[in-house]
N, C-alpha and C. Protein backbone atom coordinates (compact mmCIF):
# COMPACT_ATOMS: atom_id res chain seq x y z
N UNK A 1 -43.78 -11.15 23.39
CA UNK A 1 -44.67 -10.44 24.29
C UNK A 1 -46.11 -10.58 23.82
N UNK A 2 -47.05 -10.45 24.88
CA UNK A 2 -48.65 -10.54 24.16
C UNK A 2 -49.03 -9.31 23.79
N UNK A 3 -50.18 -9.54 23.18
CA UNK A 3 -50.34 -8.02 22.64
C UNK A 3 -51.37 -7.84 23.56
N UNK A 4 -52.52 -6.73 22.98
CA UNK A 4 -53.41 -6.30 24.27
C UNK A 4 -54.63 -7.57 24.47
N UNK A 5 -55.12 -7.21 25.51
CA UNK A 5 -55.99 -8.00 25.95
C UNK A 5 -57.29 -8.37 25.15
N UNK A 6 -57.72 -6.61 24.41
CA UNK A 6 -58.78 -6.07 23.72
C UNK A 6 -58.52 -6.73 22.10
N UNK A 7 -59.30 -7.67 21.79
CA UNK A 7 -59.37 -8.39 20.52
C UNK A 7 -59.91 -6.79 19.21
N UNK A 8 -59.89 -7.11 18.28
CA UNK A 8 -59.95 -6.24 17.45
C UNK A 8 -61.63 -6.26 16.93
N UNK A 9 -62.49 -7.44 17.31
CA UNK A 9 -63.84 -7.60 17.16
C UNK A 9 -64.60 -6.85 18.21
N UNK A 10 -63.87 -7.16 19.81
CA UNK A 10 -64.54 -6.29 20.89
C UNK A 10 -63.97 -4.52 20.75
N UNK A 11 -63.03 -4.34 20.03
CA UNK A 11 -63.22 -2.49 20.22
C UNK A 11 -63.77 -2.15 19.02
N UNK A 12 -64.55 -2.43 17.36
CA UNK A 12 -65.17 -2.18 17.00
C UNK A 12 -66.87 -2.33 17.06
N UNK A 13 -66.75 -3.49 18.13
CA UNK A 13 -68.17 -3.32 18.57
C UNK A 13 -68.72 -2.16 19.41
N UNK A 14 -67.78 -1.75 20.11
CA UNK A 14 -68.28 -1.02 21.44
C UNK A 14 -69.07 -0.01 20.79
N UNK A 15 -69.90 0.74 21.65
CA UNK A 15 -71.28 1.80 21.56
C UNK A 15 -70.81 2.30 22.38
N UNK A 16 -71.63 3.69 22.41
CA UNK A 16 -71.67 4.71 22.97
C UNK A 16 -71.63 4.83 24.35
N UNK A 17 -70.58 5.53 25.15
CA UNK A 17 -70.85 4.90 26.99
C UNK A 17 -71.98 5.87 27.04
N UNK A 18 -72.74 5.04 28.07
CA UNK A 18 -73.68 5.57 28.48
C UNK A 18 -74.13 6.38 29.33
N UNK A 19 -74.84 7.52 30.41
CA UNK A 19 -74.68 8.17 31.55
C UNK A 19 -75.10 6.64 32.49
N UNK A 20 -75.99 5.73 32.36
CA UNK A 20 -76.30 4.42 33.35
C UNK A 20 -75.05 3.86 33.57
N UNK A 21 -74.13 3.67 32.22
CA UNK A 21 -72.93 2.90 32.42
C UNK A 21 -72.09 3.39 33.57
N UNK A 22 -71.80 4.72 33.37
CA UNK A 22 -71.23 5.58 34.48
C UNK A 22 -71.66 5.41 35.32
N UNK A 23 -72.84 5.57 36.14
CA UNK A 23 -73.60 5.01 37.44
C UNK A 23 -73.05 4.00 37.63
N UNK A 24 -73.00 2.68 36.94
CA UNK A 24 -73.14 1.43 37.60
C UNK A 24 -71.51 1.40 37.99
N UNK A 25 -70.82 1.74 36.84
CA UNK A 25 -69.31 1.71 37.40
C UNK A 25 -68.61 2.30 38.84
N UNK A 26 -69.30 4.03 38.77
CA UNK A 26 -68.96 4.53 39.78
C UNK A 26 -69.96 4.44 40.83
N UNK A 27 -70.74 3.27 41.04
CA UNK A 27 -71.45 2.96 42.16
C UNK A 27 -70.38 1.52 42.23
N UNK A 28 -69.91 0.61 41.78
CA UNK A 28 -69.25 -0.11 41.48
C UNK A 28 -68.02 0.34 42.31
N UNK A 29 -67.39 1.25 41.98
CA UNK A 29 -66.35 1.89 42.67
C UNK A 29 -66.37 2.66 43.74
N UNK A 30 -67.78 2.81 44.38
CA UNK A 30 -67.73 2.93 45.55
C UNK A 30 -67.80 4.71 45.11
N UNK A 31 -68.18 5.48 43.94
CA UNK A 31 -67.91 6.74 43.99
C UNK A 31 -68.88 7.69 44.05
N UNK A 32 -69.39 8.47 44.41
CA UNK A 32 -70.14 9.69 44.47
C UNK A 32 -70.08 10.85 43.26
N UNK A 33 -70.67 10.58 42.60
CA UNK A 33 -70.75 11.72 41.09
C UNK A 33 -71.87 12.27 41.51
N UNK A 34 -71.91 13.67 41.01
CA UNK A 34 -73.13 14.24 40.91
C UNK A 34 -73.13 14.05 39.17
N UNK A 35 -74.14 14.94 38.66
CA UNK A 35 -74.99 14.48 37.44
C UNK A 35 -74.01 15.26 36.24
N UNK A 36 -73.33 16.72 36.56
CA UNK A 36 -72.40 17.05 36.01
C UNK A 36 -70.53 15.76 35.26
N UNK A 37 -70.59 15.31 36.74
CA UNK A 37 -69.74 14.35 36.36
C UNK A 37 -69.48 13.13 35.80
N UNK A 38 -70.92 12.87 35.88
CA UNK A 38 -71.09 11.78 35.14
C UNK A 38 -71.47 11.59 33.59
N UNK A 39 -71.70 13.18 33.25
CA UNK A 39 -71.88 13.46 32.02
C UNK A 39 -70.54 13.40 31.39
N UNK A 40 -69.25 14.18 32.18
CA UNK A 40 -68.31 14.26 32.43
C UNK A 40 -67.18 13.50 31.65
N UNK A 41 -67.37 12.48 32.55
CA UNK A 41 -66.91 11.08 33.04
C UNK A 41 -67.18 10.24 31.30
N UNK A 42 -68.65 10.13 30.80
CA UNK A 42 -69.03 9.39 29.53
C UNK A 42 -68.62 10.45 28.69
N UNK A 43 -68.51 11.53 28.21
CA UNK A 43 -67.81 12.24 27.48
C UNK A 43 -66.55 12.12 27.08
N UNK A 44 -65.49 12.18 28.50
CA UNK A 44 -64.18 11.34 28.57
C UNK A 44 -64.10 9.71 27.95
N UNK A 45 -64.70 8.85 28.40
CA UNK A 45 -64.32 7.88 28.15
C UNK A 45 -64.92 7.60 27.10
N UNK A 46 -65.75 8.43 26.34
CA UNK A 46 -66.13 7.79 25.07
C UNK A 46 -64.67 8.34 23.84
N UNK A 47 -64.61 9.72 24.69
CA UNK A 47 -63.14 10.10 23.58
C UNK A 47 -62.61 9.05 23.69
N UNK A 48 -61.97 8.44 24.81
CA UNK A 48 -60.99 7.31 24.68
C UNK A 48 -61.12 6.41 24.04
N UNK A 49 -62.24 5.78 24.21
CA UNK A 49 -62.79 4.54 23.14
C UNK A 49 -62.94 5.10 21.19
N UNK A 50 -62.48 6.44 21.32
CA UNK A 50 -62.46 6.61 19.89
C UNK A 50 -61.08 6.95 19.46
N UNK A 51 -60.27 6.92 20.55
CA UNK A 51 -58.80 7.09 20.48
C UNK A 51 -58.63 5.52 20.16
N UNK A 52 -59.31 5.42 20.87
CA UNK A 52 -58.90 3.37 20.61
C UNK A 52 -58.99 2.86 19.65
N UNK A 53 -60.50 3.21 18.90
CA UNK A 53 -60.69 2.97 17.70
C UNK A 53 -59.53 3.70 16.29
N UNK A 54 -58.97 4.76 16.44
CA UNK A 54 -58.19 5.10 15.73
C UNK A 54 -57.09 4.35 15.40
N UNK A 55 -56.33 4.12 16.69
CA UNK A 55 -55.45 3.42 17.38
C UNK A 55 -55.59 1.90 16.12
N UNK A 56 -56.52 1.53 16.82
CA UNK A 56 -57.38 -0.28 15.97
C UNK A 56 -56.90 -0.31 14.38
N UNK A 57 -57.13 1.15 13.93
CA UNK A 57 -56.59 0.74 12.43
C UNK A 57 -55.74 1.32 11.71
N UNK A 58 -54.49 0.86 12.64
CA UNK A 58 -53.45 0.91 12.27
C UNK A 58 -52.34 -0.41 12.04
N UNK A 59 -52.18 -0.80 11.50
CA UNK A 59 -51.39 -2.07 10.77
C UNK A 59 -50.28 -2.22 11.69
N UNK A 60 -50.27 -3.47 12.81
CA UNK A 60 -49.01 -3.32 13.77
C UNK A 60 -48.44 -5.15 13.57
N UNK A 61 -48.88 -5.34 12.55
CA UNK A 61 -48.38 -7.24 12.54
C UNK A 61 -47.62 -7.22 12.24
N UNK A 62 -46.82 -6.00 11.53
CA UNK A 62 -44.78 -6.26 10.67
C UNK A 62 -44.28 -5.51 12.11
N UNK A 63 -44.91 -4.48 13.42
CA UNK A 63 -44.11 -4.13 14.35
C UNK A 63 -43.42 -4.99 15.29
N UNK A 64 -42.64 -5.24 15.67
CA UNK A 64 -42.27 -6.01 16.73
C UNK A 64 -42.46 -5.25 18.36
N UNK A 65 -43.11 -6.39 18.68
CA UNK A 65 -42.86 -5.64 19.91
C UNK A 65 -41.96 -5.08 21.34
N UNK A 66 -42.07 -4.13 22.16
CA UNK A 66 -40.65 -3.63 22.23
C UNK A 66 -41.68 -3.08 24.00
N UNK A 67 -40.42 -2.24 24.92
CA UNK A 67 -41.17 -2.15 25.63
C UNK A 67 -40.09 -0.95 26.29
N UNK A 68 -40.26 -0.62 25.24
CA UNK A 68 -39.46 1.11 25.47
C UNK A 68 -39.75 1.85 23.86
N UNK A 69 -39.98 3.02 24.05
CA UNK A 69 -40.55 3.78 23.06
C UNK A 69 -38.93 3.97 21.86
N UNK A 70 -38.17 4.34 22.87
CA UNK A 70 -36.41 4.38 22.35
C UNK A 70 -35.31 2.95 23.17
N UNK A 71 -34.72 2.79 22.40
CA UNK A 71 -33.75 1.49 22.49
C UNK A 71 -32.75 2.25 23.83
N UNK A 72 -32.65 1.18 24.53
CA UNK A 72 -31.58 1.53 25.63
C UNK A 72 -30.19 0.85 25.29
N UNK A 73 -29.08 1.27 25.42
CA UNK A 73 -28.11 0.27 25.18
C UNK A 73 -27.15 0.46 26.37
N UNK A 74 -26.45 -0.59 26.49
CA UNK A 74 -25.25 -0.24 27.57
C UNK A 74 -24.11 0.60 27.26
N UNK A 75 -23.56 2.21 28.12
CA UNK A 75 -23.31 3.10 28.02
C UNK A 75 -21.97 3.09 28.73
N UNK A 76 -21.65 1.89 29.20
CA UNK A 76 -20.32 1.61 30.42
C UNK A 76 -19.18 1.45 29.56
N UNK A 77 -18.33 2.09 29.67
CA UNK A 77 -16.97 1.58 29.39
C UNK A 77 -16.74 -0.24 29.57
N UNK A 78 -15.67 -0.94 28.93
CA UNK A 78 -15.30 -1.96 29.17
C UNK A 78 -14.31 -1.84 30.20
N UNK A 79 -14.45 -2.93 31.07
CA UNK A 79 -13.96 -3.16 32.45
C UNK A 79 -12.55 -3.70 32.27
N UNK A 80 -11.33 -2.69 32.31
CA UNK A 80 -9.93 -2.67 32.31
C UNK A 80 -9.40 -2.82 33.38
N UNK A 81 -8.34 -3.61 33.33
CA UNK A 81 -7.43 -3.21 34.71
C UNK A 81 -6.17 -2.77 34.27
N UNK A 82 -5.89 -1.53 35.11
CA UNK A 82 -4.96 -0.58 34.18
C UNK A 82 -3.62 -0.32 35.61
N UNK A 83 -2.64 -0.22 35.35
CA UNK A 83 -1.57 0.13 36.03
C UNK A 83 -1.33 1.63 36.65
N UNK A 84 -1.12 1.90 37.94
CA UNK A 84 -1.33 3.57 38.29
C UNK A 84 -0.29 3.49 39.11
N UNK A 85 0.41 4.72 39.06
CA UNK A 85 1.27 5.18 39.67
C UNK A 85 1.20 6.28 40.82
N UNK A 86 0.06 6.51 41.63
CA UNK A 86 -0.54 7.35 42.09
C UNK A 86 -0.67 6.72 43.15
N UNK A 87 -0.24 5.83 43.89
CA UNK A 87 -0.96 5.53 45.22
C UNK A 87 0.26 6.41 46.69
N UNK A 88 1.02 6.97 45.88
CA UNK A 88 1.53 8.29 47.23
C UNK A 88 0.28 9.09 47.33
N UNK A 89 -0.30 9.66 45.91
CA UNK A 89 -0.99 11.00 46.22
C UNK A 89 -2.40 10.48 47.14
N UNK A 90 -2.77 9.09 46.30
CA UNK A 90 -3.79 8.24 47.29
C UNK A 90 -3.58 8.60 48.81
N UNK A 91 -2.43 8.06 49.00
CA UNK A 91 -2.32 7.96 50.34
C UNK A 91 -2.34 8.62 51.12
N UNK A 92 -1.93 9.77 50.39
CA UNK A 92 -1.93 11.59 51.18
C UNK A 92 -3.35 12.06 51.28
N UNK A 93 -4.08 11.68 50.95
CA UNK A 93 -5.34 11.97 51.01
C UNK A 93 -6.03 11.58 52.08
N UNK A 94 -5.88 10.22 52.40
CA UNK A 94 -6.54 10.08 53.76
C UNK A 94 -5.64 10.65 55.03
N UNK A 95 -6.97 10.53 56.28
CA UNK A 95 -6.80 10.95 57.30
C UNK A 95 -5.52 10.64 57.87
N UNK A 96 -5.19 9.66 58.04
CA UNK A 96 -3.71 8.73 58.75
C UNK A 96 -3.21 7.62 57.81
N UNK A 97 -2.05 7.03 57.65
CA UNK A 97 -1.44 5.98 56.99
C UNK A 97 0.29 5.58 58.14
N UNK A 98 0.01 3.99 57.59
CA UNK A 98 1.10 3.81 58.21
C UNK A 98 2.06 2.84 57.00
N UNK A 99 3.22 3.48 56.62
CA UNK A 99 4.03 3.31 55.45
C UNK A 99 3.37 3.25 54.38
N UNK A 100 2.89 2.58 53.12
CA UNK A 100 2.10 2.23 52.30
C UNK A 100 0.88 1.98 52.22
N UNK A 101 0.00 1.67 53.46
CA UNK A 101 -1.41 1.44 54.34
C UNK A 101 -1.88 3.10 54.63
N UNK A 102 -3.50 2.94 54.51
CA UNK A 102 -4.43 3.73 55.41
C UNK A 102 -3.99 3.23 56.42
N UNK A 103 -4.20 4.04 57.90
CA UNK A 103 -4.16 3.78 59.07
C UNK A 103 -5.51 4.35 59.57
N UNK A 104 -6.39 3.22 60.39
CA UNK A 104 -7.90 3.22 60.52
C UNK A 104 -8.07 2.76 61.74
N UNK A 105 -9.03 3.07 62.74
CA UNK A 105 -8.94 2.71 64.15
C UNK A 105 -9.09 1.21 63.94
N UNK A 106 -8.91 0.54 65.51
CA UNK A 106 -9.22 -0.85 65.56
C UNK A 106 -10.62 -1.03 66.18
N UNK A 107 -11.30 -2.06 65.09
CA UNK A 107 -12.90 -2.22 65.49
C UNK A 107 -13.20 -3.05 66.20
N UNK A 108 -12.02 -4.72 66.15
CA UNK A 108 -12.33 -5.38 66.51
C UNK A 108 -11.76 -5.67 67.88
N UNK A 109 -12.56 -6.25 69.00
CA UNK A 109 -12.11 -6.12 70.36
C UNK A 109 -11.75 -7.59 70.61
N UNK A 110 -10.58 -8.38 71.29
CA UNK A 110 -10.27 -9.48 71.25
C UNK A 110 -10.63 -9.86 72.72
């Protein structure tokens, strides 16, 4: 699998987001901030970029990569074919039968 996109030179470079950066993005995106939110907005995403940076130095070259947090395994029984003695009580169960057969309307018109 690849790893992230973000090289380990570009997330220790990054600086401080800016309130302009925010403008240009959310003019970019077509969004309407007032001045509260955009303070907001660079507050948030600078936490993130320092979550990132945390994240950055942590030693992941012996991890393998995986793409579930916990291992899934297959949970199915193995597929037996087993002998039953039950096909009276089967049979009593449905609506109609004729000797050993369900008995089911006729669908097809000749």
């Amino acid at each position: 699998m690849n790893k992230l996109s973000l090289n380990k030179k570009d997330i220790k470079g990054m600086t401080k987001i800016t309130k302009e950066e925010v403008k240009k993005v959310a003019h970019l995106a077509r969004l309407e901030l007032n001045e509260n939110e955009i303070n907001n907005h660079a507050k948030q995403l600078e936490k993130i970029l320092d979550y990132i940076r945390q994240l950055e130095r942590i030693d992941t070259d012996a991890v393998p990569c995986t793409t579930r947090a916990i291992e899934v395994t297959n949970v199915f029984r193995k597929d037996e074919m087993k002998n039953s003695d039950c096909n009276e009580e089967l049979l009593e169960l449905g609506p109609s039968r004729e000797d050993k057969y369900f008995k089911v309307p006729k669908i097809i018109n000749e």
